[in-house]
Protein backbone atom coordinates (compact mmCIF):
# COMPACT_ATOMS: atom_id res chain seq x y z
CA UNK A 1 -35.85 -41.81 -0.97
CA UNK A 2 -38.17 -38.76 -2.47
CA UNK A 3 -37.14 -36.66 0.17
CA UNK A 4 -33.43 -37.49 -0.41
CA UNK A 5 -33.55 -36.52 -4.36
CA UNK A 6 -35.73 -33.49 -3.48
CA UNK A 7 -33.33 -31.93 -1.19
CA UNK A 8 -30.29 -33.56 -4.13
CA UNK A 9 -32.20 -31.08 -6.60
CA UNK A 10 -32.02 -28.37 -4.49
CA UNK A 11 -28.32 -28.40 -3.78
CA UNK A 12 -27.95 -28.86 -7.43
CA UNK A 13 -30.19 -25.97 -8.30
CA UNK A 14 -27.92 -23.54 -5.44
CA UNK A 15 -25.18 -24.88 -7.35
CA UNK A 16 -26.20 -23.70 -10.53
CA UNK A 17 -26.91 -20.62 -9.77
CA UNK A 18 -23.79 -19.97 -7.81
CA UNK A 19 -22.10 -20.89 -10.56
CA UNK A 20 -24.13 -18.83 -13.03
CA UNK A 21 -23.45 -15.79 -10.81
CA UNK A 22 -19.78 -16.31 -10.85
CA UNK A 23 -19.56 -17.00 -14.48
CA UNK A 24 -19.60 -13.10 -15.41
CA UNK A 25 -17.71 -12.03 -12.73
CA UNK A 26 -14.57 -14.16 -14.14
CA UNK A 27 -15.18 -13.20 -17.47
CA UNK A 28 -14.80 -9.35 -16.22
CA UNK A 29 -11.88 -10.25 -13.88
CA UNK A 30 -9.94 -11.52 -17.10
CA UNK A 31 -11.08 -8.90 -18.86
CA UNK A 32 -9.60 -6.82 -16.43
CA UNK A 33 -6.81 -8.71 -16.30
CA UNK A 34 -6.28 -8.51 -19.94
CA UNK A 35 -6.89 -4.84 -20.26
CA UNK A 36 -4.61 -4.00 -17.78
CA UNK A 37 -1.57 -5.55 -19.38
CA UNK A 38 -2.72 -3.88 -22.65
CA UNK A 39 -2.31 -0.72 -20.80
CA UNK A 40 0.70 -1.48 -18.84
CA UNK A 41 2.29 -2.99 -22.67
CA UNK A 42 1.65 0.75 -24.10
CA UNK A 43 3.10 2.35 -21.43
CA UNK A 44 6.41 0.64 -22.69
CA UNK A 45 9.23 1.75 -24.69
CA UNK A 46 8.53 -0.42 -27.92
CA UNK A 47 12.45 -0.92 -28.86
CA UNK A 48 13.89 -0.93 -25.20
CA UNK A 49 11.24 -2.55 -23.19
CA UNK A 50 11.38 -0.04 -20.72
CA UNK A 51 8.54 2.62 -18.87
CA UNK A 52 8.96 6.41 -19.18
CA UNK A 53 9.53 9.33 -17.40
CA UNK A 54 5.96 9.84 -15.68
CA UNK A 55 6.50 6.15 -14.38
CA UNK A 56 9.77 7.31 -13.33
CA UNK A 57 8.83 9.88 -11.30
CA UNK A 58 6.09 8.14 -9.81
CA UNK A 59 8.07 6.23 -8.75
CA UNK A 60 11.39 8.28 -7.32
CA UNK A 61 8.32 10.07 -5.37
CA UNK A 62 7.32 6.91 -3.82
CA UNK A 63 10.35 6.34 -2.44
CA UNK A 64 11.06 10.07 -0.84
CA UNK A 65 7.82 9.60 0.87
CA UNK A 66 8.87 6.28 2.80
CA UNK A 67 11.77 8.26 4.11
CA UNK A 68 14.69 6.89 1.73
CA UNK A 69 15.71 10.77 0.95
CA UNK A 70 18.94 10.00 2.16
CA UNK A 71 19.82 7.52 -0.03
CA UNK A 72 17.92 8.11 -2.99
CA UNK A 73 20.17 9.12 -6.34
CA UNK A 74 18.96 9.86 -9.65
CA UNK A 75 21.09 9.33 -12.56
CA UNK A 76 20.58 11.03 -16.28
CA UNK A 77 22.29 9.27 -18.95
CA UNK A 78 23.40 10.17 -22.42
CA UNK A 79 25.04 8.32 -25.29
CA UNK A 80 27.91 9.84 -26.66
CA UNK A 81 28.74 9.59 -30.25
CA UNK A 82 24.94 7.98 -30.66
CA UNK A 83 24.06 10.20 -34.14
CA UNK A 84 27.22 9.05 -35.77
CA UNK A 85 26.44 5.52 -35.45
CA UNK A 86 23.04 6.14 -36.79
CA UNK A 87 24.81 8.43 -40.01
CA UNK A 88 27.71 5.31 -40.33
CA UNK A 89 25.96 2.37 -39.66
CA UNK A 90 22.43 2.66 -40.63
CA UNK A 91 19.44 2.88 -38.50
CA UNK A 92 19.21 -0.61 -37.16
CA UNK A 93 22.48 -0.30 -35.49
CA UNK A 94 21.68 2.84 -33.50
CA UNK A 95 18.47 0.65 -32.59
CA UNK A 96 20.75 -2.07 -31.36
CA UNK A 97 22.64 0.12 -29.07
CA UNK A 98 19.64 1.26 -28.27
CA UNK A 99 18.62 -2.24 -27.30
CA UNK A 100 21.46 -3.22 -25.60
CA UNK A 101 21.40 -0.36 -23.01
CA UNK A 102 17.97 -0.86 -22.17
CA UNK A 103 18.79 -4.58 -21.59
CA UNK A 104 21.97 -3.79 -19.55
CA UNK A 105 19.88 -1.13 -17.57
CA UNK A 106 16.98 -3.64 -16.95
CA UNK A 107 19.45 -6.32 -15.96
CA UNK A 108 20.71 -4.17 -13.51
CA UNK A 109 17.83 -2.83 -11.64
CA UNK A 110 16.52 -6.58 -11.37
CA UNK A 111 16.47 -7.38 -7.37
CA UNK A 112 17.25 -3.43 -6.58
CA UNK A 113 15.37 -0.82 -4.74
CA UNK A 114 15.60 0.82 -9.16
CA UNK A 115 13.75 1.73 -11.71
CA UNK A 116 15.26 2.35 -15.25
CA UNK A 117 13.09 4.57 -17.88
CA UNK A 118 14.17 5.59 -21.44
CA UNK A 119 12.95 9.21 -21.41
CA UNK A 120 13.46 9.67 -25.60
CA UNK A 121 16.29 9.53 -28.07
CA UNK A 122 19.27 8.36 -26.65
CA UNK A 123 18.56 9.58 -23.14
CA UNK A 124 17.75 7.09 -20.63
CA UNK A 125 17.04 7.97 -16.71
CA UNK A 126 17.63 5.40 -13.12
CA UNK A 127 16.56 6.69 -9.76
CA UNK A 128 17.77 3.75 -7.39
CA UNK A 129 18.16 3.09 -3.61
CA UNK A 130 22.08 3.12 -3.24
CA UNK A 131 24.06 2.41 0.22
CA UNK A 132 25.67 6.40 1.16
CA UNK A 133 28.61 5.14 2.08
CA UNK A 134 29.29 2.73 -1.61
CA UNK A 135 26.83 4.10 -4.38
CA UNK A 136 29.19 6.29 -6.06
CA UNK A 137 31.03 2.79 -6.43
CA UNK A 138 28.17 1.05 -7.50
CA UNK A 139 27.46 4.04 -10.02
CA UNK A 140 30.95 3.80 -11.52
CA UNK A 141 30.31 0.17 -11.96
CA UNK A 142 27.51 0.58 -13.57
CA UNK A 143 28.82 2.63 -15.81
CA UNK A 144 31.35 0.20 -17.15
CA UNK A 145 28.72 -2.33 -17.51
CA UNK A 146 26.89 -0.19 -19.97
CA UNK A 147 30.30 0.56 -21.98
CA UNK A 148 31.46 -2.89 -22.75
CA UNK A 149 31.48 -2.98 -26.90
CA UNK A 150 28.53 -4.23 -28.73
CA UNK A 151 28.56 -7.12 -31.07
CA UNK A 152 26.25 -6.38 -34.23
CA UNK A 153 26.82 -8.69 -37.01
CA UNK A 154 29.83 -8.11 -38.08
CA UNK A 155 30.90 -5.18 -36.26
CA UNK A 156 31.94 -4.36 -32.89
CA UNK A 157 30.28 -1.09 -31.06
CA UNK A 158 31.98 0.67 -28.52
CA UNK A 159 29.50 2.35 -26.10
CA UNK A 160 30.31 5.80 -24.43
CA UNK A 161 27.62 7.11 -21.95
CA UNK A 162 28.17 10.77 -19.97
CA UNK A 163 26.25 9.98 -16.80
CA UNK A 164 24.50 12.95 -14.28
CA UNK A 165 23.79 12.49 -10.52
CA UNK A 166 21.68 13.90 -8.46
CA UNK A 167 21.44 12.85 -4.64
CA UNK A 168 17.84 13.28 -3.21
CA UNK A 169 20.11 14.31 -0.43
CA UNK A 170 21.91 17.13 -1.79
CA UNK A 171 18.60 18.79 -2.65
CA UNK A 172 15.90 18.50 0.62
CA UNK A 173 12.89 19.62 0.61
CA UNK A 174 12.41 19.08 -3.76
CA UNK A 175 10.54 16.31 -5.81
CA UNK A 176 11.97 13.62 -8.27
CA UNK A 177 10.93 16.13 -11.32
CA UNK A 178 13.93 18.79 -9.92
CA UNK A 179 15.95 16.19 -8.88
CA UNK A 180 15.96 15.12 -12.31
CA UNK A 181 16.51 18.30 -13.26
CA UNK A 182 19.48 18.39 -11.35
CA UNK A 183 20.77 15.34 -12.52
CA UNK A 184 19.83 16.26 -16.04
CA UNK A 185 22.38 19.48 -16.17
CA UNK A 186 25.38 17.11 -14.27
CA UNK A 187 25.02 15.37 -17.28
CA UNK A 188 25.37 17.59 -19.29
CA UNK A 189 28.32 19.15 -17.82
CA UNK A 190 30.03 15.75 -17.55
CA UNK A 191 29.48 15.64 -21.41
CA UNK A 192 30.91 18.84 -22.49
CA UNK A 193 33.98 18.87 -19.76
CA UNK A 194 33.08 21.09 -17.77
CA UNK A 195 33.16 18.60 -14.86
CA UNK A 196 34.64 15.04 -14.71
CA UNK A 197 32.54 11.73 -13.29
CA UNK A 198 31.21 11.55 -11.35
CA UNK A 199 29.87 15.11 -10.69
CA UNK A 200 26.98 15.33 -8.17
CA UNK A 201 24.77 17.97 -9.18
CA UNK A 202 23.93 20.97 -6.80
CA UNK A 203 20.69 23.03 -6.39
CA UNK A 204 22.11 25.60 -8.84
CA UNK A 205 21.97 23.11 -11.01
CA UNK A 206 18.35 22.02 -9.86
CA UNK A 207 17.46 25.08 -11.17
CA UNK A 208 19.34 25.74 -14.30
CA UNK A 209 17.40 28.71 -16.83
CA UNK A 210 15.14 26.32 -19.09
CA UNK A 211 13.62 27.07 -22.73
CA UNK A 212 10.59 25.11 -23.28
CA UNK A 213 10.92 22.79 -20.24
CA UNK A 214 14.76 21.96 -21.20
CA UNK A 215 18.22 22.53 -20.41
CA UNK A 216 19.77 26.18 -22.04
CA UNK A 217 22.35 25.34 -24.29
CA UNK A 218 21.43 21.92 -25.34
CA UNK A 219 21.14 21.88 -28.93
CA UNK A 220 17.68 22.77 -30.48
CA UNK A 221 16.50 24.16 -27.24
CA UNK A 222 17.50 27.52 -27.09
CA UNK A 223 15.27 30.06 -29.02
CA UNK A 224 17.02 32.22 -31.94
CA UNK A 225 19.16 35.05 -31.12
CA UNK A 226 17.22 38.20 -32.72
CA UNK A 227 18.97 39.73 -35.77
CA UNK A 228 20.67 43.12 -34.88
């Protein structure tokens, strides 16, 4: 019987300090745990919920270097009309379009091969994984998704987005930054007229003249013509 509780006490004694030792090592795992969502919570878009444009191209890099080159497509996109809500409405309705495209964007790239970024403003970026023979569809589809009207209180917002595509494709050999790039300028020319959507956006445009890291010609990013 004294041997039995002597080798009892010595079981419990392992016990104890196994479970002593493992004691700080799930506090720090939680810790970790916790500190990590911290981080990953302040690497989102506070209104919209969404990541940003390192995150994006983190991740459209990813995806070149499994091979998906071919069907990779980057889309740029731009609300139209976006400072006259804010000047006609107030503040809190430009946040709620705001809102609403991040949602519709999010909702969208749930169960896809997609990630959806608001890159500042009114701009918002997608580089998904998109069939070659269909995504030009799926693009245009998209697009009406994000344009049905918005209910806010009392009124009813109509949402206009110019859209930019770039095809990882169209543009071997370059990164998800150029692509962008790319992508960035079809916008841009879809929004002034120049071209209709959906315009696919060359290597010329790839490598549009910048000021400052952006477009030339977009307002507020062009430096001053010099007085004569």
């Amino acid at each position: 019987m004294a041997s039995n509780q002597r080798v009892q006490a010595r079981i419990g004694q392992r016990a104890l300090l196994l479970t002593t030792a493992v004691l700080p090592l799930t506090g720090w795992t939680l810790h970790a745990l916790v500190l990590h969502r911290r981080v990953a919570a302040a690497r989102k878009d506070p209104l919209t919920g969404l990541l940003g444009r390192p995150e994006l191209l983190a991740y459209g890099d990813r995806l070149l270097r499994t091979g998906r080159r071919d069907a990779l497509r980057v889309l740029l996109l731009d609300a139209d009309g976006f400072k006259e809500v804010n000047d006609t409405y107030g503040h809190a309705a430009g946040d709620a379009v705001l809102r609403t495209i991040g949602c519709r964007l999010a909702r969208w790239t749930a169960g896809r091969q997609a990630l959806a970024v608001r890159l500042g403003g009114d701009e918002f970026a997608l580089v998904t994984v998109l069939p070659t023979d269909s995504g030009l569809a799926d693009i245009a589809a998209l697009r009406e998704q994000l344009q049905q009207p918005l209910h806010h209180g009392r009124l009813t917002l109509q949402l206009d987005l110019s859209i930019g595509i770039a095809c990882a494709a169209d543009l071997p050999g370059e990164d998800t930054s150029r692509i962008l790039r790319g992508a960035d300028t079809s916008m841009y020319k879809v929004k002034t007229g120049e071209e209709e959507f959906p315009y696919l956006a060359t290597r010329a445009d790839a490598y549009t003249e910048t000021v400052n890291g952006r477009r030339t010609g977009r307002p507020g990013a062009h430096l001053p013509v010099p007085a004569a």
